[in-house]
Protein backbone atom coordinates (compact mmCIF):
# COMPACT_ATOMS: atom_id res chain seq x y z
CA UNK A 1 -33.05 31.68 17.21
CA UNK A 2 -35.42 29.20 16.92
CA UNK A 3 -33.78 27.41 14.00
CA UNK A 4 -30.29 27.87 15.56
CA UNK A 5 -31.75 26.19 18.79
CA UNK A 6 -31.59 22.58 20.08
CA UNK A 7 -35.18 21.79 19.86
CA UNK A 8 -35.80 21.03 24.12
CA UNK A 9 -34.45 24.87 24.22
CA UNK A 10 -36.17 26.47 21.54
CA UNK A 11 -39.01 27.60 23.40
CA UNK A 12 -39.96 31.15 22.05
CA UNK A 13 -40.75 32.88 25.47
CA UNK A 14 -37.26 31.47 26.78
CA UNK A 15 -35.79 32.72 23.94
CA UNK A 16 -37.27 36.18 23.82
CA UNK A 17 -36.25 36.81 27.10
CA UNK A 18 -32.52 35.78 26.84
CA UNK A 19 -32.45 38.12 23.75
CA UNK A 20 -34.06 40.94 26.09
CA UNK A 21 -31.67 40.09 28.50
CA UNK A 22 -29.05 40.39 27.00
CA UNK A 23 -30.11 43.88 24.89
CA UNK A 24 -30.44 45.09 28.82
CA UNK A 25 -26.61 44.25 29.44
CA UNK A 26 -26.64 40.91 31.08
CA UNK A 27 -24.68 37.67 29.94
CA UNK A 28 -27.05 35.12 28.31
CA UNK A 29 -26.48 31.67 29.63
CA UNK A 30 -24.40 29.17 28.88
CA UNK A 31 -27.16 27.18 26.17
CA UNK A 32 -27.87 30.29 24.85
CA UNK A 33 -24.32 31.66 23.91
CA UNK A 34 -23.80 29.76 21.18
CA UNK A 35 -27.39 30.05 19.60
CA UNK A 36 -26.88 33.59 19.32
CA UNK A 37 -23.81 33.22 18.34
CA UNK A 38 -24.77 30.80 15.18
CA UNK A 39 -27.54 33.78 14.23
CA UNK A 40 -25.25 35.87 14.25
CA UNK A 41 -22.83 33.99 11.96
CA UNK A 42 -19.74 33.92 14.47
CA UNK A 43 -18.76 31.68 17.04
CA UNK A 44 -19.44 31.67 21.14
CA UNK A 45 -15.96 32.81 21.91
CA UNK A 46 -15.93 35.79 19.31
CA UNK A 47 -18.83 36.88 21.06
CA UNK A 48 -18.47 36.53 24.36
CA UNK A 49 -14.62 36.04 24.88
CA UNK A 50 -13.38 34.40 28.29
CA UNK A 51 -9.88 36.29 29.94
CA UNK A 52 -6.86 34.70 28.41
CA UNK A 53 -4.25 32.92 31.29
CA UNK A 54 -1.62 33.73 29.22
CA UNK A 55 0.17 36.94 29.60
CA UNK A 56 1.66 37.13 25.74
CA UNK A 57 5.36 38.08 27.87
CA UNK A 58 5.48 40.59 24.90
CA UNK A 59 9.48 41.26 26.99
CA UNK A 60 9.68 37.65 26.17
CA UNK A 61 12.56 38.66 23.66
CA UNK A 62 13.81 41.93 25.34
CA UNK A 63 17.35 41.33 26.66
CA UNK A 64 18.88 38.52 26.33
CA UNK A 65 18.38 37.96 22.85
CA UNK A 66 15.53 35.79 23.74
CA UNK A 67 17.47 32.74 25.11
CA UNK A 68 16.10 31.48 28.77
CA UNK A 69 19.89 31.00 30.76
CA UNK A 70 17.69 27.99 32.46
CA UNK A 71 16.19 26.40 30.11
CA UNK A 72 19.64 26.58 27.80
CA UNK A 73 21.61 25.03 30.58
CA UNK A 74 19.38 22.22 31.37
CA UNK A 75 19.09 21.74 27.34
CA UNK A 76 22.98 21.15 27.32
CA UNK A 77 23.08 18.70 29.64
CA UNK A 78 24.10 15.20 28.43
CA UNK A 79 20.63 13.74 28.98
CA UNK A 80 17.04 15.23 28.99
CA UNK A 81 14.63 15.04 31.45
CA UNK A 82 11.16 16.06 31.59
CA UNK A 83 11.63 19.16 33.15
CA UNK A 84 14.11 20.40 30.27
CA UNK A 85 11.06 19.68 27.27
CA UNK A 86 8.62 21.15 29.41
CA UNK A 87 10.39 24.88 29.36
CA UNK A 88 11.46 24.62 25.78
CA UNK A 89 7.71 23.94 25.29
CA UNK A 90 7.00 26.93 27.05
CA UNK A 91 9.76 28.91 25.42
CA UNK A 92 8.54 27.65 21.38
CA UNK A 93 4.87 28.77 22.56
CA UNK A 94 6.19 32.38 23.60
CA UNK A 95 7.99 32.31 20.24
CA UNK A 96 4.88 31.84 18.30
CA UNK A 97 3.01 34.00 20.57
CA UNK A 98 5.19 36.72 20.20
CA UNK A 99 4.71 36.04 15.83
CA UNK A 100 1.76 38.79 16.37
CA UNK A 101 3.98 41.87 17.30
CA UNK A 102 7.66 41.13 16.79
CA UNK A 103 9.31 42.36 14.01
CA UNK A 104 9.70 39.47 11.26
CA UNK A 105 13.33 39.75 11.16
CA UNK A 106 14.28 39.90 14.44
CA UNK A 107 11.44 37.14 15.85
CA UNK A 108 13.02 35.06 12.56
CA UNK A 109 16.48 35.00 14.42
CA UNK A 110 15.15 33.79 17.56
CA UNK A 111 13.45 31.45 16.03
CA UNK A 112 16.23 29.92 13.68
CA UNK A 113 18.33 29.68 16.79
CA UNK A 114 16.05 27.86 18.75
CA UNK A 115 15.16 25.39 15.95
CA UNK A 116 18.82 24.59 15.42
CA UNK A 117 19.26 23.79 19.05
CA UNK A 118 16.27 21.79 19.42
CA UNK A 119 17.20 19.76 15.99
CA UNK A 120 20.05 19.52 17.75
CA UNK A 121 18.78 17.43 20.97
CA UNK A 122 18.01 14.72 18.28
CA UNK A 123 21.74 13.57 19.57
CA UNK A 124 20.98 13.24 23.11
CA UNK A 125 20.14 9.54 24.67
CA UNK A 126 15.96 10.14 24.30
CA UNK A 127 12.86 7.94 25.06
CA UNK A 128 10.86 7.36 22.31
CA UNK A 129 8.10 9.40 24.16
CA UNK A 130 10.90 12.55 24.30
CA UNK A 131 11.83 11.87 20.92
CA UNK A 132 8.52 12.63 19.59
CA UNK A 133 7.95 15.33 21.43
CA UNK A 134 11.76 16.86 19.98
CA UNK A 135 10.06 15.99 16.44
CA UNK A 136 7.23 17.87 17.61
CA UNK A 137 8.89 21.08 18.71
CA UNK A 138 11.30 20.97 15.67
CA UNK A 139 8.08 20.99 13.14
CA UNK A 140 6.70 23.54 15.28
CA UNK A 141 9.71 25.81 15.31
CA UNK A 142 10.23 25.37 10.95
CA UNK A 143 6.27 26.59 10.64
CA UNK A 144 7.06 29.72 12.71
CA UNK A 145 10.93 29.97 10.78
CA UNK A 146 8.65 29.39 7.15
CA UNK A 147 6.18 32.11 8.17
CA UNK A 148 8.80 34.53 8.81
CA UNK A 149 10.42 33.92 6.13
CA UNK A 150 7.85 34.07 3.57
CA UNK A 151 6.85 37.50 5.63
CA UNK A 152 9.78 38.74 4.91
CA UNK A 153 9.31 37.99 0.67
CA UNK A 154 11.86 34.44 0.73
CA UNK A 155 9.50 32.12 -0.53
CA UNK A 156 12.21 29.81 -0.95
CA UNK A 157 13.59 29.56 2.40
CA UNK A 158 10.29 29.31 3.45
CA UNK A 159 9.15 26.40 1.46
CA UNK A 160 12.33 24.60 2.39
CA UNK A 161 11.19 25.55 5.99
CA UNK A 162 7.67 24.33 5.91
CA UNK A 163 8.67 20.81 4.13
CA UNK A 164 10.99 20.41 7.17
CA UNK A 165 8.13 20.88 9.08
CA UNK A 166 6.11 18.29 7.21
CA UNK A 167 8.95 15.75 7.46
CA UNK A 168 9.20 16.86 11.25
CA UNK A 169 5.79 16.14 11.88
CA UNK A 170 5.61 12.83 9.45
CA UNK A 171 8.77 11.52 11.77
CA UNK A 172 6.83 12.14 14.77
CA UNK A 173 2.77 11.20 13.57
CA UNK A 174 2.10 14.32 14.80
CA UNK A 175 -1.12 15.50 12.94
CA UNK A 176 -1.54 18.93 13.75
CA UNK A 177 1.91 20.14 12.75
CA UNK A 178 1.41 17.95 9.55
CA UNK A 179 -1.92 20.44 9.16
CA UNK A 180 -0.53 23.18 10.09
CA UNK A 181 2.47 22.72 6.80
CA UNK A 182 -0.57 22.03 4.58
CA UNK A 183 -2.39 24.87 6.15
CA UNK A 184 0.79 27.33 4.40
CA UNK A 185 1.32 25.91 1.56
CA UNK A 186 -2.31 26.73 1.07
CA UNK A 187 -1.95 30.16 2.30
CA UNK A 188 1.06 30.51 0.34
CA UNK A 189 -0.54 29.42 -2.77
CA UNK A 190 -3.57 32.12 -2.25
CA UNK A 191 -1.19 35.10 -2.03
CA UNK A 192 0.43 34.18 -5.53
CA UNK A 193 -2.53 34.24 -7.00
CA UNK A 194 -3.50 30.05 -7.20
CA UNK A 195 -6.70 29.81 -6.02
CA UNK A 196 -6.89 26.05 -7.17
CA UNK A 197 -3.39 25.61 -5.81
CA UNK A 198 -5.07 26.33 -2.27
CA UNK A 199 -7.75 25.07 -2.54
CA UNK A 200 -5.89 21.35 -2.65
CA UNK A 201 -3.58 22.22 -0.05
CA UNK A 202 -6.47 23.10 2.22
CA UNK A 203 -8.25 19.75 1.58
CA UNK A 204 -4.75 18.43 2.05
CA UNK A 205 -4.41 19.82 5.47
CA UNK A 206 -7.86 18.33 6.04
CA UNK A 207 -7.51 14.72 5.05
CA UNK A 208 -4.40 14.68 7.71
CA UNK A 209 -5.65 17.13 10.79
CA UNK A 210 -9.37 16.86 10.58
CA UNK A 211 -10.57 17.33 13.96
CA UNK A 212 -7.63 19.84 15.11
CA UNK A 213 -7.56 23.76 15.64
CA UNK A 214 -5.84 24.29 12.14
CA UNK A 215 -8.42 22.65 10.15
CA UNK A 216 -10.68 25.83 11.29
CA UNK A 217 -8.06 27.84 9.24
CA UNK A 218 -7.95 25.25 6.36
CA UNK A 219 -11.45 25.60 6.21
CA UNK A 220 -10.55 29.20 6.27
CA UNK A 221 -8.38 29.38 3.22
CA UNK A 222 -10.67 27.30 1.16
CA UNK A 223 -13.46 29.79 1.95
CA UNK A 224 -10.98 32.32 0.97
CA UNK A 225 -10.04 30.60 -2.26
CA UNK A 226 -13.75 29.92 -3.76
CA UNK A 227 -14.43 34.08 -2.98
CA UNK A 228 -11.65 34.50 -5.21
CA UNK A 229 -12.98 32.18 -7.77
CA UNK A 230 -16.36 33.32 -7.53
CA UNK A 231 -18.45 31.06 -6.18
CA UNK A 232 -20.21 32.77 -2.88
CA UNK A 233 -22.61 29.66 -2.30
CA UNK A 234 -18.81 27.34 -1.63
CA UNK A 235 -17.17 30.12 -0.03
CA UNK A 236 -20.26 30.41 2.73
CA UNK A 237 -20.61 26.26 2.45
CA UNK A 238 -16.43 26.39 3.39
CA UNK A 239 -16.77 29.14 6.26
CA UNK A 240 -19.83 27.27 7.60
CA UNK A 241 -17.44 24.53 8.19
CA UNK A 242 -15.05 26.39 9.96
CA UNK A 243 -17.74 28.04 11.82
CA UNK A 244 -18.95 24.16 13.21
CA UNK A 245 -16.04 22.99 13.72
CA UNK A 246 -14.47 25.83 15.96
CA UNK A 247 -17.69 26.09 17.85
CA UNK A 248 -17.30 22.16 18.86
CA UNK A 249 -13.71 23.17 20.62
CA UNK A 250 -12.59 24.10 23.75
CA UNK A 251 -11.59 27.97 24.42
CA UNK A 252 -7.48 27.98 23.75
CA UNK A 253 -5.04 28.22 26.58
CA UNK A 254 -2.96 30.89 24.71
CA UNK A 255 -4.74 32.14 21.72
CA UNK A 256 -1.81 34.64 21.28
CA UNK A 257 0.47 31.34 20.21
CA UNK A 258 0.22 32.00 15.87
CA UNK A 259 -0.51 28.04 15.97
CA UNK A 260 -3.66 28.36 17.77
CA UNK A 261 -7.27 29.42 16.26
CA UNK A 262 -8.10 32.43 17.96
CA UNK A 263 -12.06 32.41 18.16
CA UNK A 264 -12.10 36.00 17.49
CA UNK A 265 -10.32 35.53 13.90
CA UNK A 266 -13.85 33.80 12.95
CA UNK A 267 -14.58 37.35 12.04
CA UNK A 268 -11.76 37.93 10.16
CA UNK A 269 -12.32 35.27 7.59
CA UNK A 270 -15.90 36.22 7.07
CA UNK A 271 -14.43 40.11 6.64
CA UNK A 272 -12.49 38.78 3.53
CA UNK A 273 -14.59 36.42 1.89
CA UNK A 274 -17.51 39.33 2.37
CA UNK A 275 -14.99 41.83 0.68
CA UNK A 276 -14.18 39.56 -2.09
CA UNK A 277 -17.76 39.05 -2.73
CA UNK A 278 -18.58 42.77 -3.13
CA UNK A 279 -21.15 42.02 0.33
CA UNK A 280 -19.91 45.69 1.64
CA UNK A 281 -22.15 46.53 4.81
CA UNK A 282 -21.12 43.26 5.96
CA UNK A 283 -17.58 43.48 5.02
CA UNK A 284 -17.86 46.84 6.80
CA UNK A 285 -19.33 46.05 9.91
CA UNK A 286 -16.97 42.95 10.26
CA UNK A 287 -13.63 44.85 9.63
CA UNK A 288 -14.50 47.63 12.61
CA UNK A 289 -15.56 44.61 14.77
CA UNK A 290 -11.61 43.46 13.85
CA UNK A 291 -10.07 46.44 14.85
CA UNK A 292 -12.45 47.17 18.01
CA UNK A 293 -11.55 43.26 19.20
CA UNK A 294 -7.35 43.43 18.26
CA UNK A 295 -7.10 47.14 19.71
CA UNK A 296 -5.05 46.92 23.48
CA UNK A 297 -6.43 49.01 26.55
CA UNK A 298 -3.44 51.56 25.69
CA UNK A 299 -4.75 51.80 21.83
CA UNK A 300 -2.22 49.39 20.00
CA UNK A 301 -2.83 46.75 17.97
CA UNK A 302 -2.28 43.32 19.56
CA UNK A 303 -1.95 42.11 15.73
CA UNK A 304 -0.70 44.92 13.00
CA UNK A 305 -1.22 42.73 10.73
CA UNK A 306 -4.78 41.98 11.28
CA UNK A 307 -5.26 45.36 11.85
CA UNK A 308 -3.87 46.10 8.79
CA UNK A 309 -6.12 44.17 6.38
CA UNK A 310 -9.14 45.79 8.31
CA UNK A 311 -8.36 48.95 7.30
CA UNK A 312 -8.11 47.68 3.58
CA UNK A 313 -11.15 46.12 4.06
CA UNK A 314 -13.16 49.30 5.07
CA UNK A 315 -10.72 51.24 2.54
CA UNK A 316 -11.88 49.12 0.17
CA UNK A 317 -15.49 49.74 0.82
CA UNK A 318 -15.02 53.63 0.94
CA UNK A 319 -13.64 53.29 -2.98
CA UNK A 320 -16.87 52.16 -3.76
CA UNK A 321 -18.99 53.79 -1.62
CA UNK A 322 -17.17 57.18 -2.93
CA UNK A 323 -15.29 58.27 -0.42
CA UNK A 324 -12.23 58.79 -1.61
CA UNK A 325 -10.61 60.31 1.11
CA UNK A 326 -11.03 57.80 3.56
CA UNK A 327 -10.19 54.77 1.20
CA UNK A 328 -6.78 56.60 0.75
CA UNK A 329 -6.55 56.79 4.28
CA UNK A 330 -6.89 53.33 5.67
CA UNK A 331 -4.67 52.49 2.46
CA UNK A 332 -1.91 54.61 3.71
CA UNK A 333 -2.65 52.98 7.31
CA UNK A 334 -2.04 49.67 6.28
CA UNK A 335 0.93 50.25 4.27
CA UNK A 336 2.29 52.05 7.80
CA UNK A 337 2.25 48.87 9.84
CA UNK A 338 6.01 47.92 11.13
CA UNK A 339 5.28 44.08 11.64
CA UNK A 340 3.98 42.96 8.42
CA UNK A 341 3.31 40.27 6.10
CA UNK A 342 4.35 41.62 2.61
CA UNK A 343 2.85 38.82 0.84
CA UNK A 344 -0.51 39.18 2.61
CA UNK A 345 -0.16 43.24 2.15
CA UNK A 346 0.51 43.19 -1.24
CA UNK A 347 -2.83 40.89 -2.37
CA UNK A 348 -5.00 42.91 0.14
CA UNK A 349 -3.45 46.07 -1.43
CA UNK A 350 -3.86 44.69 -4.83
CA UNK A 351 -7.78 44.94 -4.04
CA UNK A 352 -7.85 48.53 -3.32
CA UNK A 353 -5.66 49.40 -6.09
CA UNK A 354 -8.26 47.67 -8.63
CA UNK A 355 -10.99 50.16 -6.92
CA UNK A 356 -9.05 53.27 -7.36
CA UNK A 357 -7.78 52.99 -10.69
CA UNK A 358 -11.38 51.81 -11.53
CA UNK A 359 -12.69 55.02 -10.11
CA UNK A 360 -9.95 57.57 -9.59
CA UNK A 361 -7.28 57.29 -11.85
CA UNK A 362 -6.75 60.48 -12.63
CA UNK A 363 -6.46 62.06 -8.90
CA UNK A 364 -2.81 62.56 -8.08
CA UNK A 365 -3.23 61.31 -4.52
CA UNK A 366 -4.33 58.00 -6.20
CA UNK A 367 -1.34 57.93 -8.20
CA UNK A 368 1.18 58.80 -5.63
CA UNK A 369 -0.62 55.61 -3.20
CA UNK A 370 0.02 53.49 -6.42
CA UNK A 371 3.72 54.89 -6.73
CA UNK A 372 3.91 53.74 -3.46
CA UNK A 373 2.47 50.42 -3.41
CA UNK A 374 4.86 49.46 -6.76
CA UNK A 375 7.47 50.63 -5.01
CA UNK A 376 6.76 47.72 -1.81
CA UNK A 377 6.55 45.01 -4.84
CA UNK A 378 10.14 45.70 -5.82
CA UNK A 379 12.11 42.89 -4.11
């Protein structure tokens, strides 16, 4: 703590007794947060979260197919005001908020509809000022319509998505969408396999959105990307840097919105980088942190997805560990999840395959998991 500590509060008897303090079930205070939180390896809002003020409106898209009767009406008017961009800015937000939960193909309607009617507004008399922000909403719209897609297995209507998004954003000097189209072509290079591939994209994303939420996950990817390649001392050096930089922002108004770093997904790019690097206990520990943090009041999973890789994390660590049993199980558990990202699924579940045939090749259950986990590559 000491070494984490601004030196005029590093005194060890102030110290000890936050610590204690703490231990005893009392918050630390506000200077000490984020010291523990750096020993620790995570981030002050992982640790000690702060109630979100957004609701997720997970009935957002129940009913009327998703469209707002107001906000459409005041978006067909001939001209539009202020009042108009600030609901369809509410509106794309619950769109990428609801990216979590949804299932891909019916969020991915929705969202194509909205994107064509906001491209649309381009038409209207606009302000310079509104026109940007149009640009703005577009870009952010085609990331959410290029993650759905490439969800879904079209990685060409994806890419075509996200370089909409990049000319969107390029339109509009909008730096944080411009990230954000880096920030998949990075994570889109990672699940086929290019590790180098992401690795540029992510210092891509970088040299544009720097000091933005989405160079956290750029930082993110890379960290993923040098696991992959082997080098743990870059990997930490990469997740170190996301670590600083998210620790330097503000808590999010709605870290449900898919565009938004959540502070508790700091622990879900350690989990993989740790699993890559054959670091197990941590890996471990990490991956039941996950699920404890995503899992609702009533027992769901506020992400499925998130939750999924978890399980592959600790079913991962079971293979080696021995335990069979239970790295079939959280297998099978991932493989279960209704909103998914079968890119994403299939590298995870690429891991754990390498495990069991490396260990239990010969046990039918293994085979039938395998049979199984073919059959989700088939396009």
């Amino acid at each position: 703590m000491r070494v984490c500590a601004p030196a005029e509060t590093a005194a060890e008897e102030s110290l000890v007794r936050q610590w204690e303090c703490w231990e005893a079930g009392q918050m630390p205070d506000g200077v000490c947060r984020p010291v523990l939180a750096a020993v620790l390896g995570t981030v002050t809002y992982a640790l000690f979260p702060v109630p979100s003020r957004w609701d997720g409106d997970q009935g957002f898209l129940a009913g009327s197919g998703g469209e707002s009767p107001e906000v459409v009406s005041r978006l067909d008017g001939s001209r539009v005001d202020g009042a108009a961009l600030d609901a369809l800015r509410v509106t794309v937000g619950r769109l990428a908020s609801a990216y979590a939960f949804v299932p891909g193909e019916r969020l991915l309607v929705e969202a194509r509809r909205w994107l064509r009617r906001v491209v649309g507004l381009r038409t209207k008399s606009l302000t310079p000022s509104q026109r940007r922000e149009v640009l703005a909403l577009s870009g952010r719209l085609a990331l959410l319509v290029g993650c759905l897609e490439y969800d879904t297995g079209d990685r060409r209507a994806a890419e075509s998505a996200r370089l909409a998004a990049l000319s969107f954003a390029t339109e509009a000097g909008h730096a944080e969408v411009a990230g954000w189209a880096h920030e998949m072509r990075a994570w889109f290079a990672l699940t086929a396999g290019d590790c180098r591939g992401a690795l540029a994209a992510a210092r891509a994303g970088l040299a544009v959105a720097p000091h933005h939420g989405v160079a956290v996950q750029l930082a993110a990817q890379e960290a993923k990307a040098w696991a992959r390649l082997g080098d743990r001392r870059e990997a930490e050096a990469a997740l170190d840097k996301g670590r600083r930089l998210l620790e330097g922002m503000p808590y999010p108004e709605n870290p449900a919105d898919h565009f938004v770093v959540d502070p508790a997904k700091f622990d879900f790019y350690a989990m993989d980088c740790h699993r890559v690097a054959g670091e197990d206990r941590l890996a471990r520990t990490l991956a039941e942190e996950v699920l404890r943090a995503g899992t609702a009041v009533d027992g769901t999973a506020r992400s499925p997805m998130r939750d999924a890789e978890a399980r592959i994390t600790l079913g991962v660590t079971a293979a080696r560990e021995g335990d069979l049993e239970q790295a079939l199980a959280m297998g099978e558990r991932a493989l279960e999840a209704e909103r998914r990202s079968v890119p994403s699924l299939l590298m995870l579940s690429r891991e754990l395959a390498v495990e069991l045939r490396r260990r239990y090749s010969a046990e039918p259950a293994v085979r039938k998991h395998l049979a199984r986990l073919h059959a989700l590559e088939r396009p």
